[in-house]
C-alpha atoms as a PDB file:
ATOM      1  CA  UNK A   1       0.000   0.000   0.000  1.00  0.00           C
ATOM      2  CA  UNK A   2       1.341   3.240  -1.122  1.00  0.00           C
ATOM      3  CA  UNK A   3       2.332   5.892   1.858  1.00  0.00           C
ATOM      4  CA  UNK A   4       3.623   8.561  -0.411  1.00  0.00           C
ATOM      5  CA  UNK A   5       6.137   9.123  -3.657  1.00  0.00           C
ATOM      6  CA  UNK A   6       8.911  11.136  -4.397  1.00  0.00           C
ATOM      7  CA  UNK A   7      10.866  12.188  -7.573  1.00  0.00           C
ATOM      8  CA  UNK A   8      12.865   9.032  -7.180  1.00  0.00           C
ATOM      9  CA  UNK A   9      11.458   6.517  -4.755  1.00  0.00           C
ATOM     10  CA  UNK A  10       7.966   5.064  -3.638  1.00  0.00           C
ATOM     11  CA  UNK A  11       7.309   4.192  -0.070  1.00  0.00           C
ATOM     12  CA  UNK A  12       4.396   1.958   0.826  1.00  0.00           C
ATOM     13  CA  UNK A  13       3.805  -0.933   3.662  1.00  0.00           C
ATOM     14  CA  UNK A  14       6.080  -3.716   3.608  1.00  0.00           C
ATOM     15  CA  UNK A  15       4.529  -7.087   2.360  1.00  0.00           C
ATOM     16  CA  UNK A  16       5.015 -10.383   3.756  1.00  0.00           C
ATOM     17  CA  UNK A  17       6.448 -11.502   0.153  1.00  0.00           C
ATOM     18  CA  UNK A  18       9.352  -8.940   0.520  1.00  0.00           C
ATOM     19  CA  UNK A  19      10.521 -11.606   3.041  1.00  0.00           C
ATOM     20  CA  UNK A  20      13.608 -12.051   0.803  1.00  0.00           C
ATOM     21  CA  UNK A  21      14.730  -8.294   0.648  1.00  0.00           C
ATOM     22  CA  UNK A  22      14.316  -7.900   3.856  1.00  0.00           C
ATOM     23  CA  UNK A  23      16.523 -11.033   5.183  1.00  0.00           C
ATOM     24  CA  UNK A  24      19.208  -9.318   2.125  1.00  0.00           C
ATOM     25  CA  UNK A  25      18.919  -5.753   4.286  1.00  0.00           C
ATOM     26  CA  UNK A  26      18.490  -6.882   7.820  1.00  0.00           C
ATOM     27  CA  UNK A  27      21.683  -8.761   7.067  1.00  0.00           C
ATOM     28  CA  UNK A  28      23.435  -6.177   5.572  1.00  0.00           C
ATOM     29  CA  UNK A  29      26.863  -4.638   7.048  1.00  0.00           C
ATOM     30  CA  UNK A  30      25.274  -1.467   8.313  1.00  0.00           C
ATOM     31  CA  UNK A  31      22.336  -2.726   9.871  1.00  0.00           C
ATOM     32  CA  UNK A  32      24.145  -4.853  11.751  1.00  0.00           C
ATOM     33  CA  UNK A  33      26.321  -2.194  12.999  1.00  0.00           C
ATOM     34  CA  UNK A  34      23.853   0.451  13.522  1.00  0.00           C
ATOM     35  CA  UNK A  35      20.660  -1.231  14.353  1.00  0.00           C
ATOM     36  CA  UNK A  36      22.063  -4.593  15.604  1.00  0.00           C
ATOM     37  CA  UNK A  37      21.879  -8.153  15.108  1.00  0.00           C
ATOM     38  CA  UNK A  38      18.149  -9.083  15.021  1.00  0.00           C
ATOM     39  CA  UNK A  39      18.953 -12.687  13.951  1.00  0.00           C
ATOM     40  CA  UNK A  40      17.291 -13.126  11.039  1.00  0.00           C
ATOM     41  CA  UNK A  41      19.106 -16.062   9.754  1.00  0.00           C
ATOM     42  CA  UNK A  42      16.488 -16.973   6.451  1.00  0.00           C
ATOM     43  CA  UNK A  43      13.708 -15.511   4.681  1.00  0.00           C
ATOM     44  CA  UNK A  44      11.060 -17.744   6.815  1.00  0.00           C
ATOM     45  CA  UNK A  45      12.784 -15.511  10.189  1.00  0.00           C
ATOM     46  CA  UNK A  46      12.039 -12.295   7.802  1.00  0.00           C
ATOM     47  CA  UNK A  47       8.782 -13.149   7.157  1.00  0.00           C
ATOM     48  CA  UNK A  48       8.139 -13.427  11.047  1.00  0.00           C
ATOM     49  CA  UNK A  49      10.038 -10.156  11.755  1.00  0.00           C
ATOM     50  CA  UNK A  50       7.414  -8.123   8.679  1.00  0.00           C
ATOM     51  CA  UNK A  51       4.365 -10.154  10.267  1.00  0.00           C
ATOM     52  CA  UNK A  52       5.335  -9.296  14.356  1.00  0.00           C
ATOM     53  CA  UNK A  53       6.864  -6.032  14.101  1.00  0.00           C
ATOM     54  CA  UNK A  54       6.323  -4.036  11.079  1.00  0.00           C
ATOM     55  CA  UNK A  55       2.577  -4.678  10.168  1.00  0.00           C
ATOM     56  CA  UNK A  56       1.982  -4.984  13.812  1.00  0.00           C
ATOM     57  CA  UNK A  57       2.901  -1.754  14.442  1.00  0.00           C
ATOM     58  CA  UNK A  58       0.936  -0.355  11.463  1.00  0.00           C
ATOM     59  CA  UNK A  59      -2.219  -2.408  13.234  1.00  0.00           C
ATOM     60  CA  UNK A  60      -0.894  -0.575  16.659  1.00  0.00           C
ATOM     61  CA  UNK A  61       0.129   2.476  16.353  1.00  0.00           C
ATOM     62  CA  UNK A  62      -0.728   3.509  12.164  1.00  0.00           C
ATOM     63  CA  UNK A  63       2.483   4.064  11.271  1.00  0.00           C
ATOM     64  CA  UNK A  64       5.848   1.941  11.036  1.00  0.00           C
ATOM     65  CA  UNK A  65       8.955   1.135   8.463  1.00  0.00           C
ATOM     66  CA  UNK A  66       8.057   1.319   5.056  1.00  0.00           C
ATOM     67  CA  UNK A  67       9.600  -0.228   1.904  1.00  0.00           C
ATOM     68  CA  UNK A  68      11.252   2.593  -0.393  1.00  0.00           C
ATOM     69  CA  UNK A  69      11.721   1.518  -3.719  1.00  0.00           C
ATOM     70  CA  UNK A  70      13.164   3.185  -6.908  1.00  0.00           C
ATOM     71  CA  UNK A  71      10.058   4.304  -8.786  1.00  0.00           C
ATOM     72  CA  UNK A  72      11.383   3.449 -12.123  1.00  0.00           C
ATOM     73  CA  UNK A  73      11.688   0.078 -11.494  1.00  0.00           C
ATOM     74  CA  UNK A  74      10.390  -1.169  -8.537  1.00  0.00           C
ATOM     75  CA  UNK A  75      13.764  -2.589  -7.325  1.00  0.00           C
ATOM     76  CA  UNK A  76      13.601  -2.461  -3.227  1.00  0.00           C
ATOM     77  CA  UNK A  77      16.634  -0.420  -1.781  1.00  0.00           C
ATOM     78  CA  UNK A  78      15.820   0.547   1.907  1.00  0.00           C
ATOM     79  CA  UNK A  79      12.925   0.999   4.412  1.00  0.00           C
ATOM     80  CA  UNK A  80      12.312   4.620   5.929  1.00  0.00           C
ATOM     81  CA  UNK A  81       9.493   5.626   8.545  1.00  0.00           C
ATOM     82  CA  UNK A  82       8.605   5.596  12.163  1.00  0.00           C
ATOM     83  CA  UNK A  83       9.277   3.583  15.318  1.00  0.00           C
ATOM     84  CA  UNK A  84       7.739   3.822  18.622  1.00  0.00           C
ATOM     85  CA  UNK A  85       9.893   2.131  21.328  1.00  0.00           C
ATOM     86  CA  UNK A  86       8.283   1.818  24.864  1.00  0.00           C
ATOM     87  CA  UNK A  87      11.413   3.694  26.109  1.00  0.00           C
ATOM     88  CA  UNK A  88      10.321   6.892  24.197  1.00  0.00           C
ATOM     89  CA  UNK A  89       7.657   9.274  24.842  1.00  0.00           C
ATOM     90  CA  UNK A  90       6.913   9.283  20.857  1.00  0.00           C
ATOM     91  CA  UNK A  91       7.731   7.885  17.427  1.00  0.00           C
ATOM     92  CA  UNK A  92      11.497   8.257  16.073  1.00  0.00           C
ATOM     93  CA  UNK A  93      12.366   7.896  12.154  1.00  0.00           C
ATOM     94  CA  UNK A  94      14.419   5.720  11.449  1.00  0.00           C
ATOM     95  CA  UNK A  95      16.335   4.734   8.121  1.00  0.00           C
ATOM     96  CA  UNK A  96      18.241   2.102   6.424  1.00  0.00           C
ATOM     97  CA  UNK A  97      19.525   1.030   2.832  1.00  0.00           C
ATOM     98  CA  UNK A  98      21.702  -1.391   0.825  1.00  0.00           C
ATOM     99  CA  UNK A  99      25.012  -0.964   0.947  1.00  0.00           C
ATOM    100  CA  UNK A 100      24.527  -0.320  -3.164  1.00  0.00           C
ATOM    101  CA  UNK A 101      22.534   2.792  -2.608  1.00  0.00           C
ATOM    102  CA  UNK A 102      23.626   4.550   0.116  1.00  0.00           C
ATOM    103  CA  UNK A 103      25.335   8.076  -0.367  1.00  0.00           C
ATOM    104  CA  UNK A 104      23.081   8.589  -4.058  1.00  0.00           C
ATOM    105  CA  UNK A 105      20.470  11.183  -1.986  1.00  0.00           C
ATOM    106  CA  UNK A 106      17.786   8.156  -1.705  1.00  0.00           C
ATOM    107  CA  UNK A 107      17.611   8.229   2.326  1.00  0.00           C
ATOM    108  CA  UNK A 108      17.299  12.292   2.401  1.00  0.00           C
ATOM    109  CA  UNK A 109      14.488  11.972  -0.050  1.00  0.00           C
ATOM    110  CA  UNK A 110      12.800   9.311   1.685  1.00  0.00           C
ATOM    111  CA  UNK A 111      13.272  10.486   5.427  1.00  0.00           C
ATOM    112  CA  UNK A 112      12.262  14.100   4.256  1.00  0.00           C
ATOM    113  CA  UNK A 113       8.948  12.639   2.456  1.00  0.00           C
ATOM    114  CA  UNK A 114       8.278  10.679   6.074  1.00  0.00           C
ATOM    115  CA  UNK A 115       9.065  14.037   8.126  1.00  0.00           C
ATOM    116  CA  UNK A 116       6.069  15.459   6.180  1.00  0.00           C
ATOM    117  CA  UNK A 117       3.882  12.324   6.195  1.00  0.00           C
ATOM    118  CA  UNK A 118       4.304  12.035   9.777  1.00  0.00           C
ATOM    119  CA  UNK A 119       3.663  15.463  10.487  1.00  0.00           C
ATOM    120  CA  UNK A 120       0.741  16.043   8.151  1.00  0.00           C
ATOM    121  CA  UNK A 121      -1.365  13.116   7.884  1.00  0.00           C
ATOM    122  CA  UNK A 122      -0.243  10.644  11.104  1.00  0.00           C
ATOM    123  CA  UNK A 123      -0.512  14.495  12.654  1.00  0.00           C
ATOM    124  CA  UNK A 124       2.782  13.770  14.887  1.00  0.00           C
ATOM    125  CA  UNK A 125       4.145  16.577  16.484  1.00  0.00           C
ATOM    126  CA  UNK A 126       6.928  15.383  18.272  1.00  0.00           C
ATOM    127  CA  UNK A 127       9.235  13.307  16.047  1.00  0.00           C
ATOM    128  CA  UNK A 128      12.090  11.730  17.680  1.00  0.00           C
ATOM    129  CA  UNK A 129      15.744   9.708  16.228  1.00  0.00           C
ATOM    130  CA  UNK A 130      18.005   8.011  17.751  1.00  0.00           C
ATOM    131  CA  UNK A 131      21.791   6.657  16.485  1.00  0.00           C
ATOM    132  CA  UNK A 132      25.171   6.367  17.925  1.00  0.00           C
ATOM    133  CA  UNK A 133      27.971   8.807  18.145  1.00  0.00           C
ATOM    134  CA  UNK A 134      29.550   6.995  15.316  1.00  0.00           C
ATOM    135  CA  UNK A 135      27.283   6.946  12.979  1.00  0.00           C
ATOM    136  CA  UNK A 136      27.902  10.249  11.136  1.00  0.00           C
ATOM    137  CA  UNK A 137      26.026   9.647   7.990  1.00  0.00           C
ATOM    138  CA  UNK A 138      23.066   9.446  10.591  1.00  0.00           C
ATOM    139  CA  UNK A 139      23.333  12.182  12.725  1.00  0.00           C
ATOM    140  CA  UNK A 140      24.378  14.717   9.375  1.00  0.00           C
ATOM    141  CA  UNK A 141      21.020  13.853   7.994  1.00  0.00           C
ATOM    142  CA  UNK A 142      18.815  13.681  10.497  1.00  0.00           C
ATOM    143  CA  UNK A 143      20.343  17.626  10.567  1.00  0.00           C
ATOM    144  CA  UNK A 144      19.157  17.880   7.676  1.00  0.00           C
ATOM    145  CA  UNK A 145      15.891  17.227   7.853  1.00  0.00           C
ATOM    146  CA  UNK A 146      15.171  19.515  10.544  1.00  0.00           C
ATOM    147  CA  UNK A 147      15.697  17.733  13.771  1.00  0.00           C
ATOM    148  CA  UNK A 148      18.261  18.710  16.694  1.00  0.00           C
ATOM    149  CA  UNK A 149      20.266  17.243  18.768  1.00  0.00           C
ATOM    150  CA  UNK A 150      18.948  17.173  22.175  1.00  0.00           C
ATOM    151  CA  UNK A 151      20.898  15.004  24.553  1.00  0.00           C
ATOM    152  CA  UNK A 152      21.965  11.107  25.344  1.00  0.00           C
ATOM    153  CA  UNK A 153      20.276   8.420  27.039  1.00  0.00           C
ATOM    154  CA  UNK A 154      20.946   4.591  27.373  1.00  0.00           C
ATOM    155  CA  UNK A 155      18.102   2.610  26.265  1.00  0.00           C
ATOM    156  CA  UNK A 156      16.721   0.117  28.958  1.00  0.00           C
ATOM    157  CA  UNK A 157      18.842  -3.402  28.790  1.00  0.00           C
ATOM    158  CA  UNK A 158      21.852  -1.918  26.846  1.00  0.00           C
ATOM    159  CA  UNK A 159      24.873  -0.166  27.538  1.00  0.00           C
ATOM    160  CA  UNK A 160      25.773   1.802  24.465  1.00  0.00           C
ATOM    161  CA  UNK A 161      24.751   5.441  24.558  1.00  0.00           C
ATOM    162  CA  UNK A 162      22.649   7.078  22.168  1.00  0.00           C
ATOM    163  CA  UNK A 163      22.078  10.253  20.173  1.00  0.00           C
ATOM    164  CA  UNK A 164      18.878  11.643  20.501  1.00  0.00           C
ATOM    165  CA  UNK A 165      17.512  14.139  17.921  1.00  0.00           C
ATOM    166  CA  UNK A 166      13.572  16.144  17.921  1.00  0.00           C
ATOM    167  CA  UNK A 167      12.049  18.206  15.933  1.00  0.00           C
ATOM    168  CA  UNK A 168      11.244  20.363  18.466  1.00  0.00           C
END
């Protein structure tokens, strides 16, 4: 289901049958250092992880990740869209693409299309990120699409500090 366009990239709901992409980008070299390790070992664990997290939280909460894809072609490159963590007081953006596509402009586009989906028709106010100190690529553009820097925190059952960034 489609949650908005850009010039370059569609973003809609991710589908059980993108199981395979998914398992590709969850076990990708960034994700594994910047999100973690979620331990999705095949497509069948993929399939579980779109069914219990990502459509649950668009049953839960009417947002969550979303698929962005390069309009021309339909080829999957990343997911962009919104989390909410029980450890924060509301949703955070969050980002992540191939290895392939990163630094071409396609996670600016998408995260800036989501800023404005969020804020105009979820009707979120208070958008929220999180990353690590070392992820530089992160923190730069979640500058650039208008959120601050606002201070650190530990998240519960984990010992490396985060960045966290709001929009207001």
């Amino acid at each position: 289901m489609l949650i908005t366009e850009t010039k370059k990239l569609r973003i809609d709901k991710v589908p059980l049958t993108d199981a395979p992409f998914l398992f590709i980008l969850m076990n990708s070299p960034n994700w594994i250092k910047y999100i973690g390790d979620r331990g999705i070992r095949s497509e069948k664990l993929a399939a579980a992880y779109i069914q219990n997290s990502l459509i649950a939280s668009y049953e839960a909460h009417g947002y969550g990740l979303y698929k962005m894809s390069l309009k021309e072609s339909g080829i999957p490159i990343g997911l962009c869209g919104f989390v909410k963590r029980d450890y924060l007081e509301h949703a955070d953006i969050g980002f992540a693409v191939l290895p392939e596509y990163k630094g071409k402009g396609y996670v600016f586009e998408a995260a800036k299309a989501c800023m404005e989906y969020g804020q105009n028709t979820l009707k979120l106010d208070t958008i929220l990120a999180i990353t690590s100190h070392d992820n530089i690529r992160s923190k730069k553009l979640l500058l650039k699409i208008g959120l601050q820097e606002t201070g650190t925190f530990f998240p519960p059952n984990d010992n490396e500090e985060l960045l966290l960034f709001s929009n207001e």
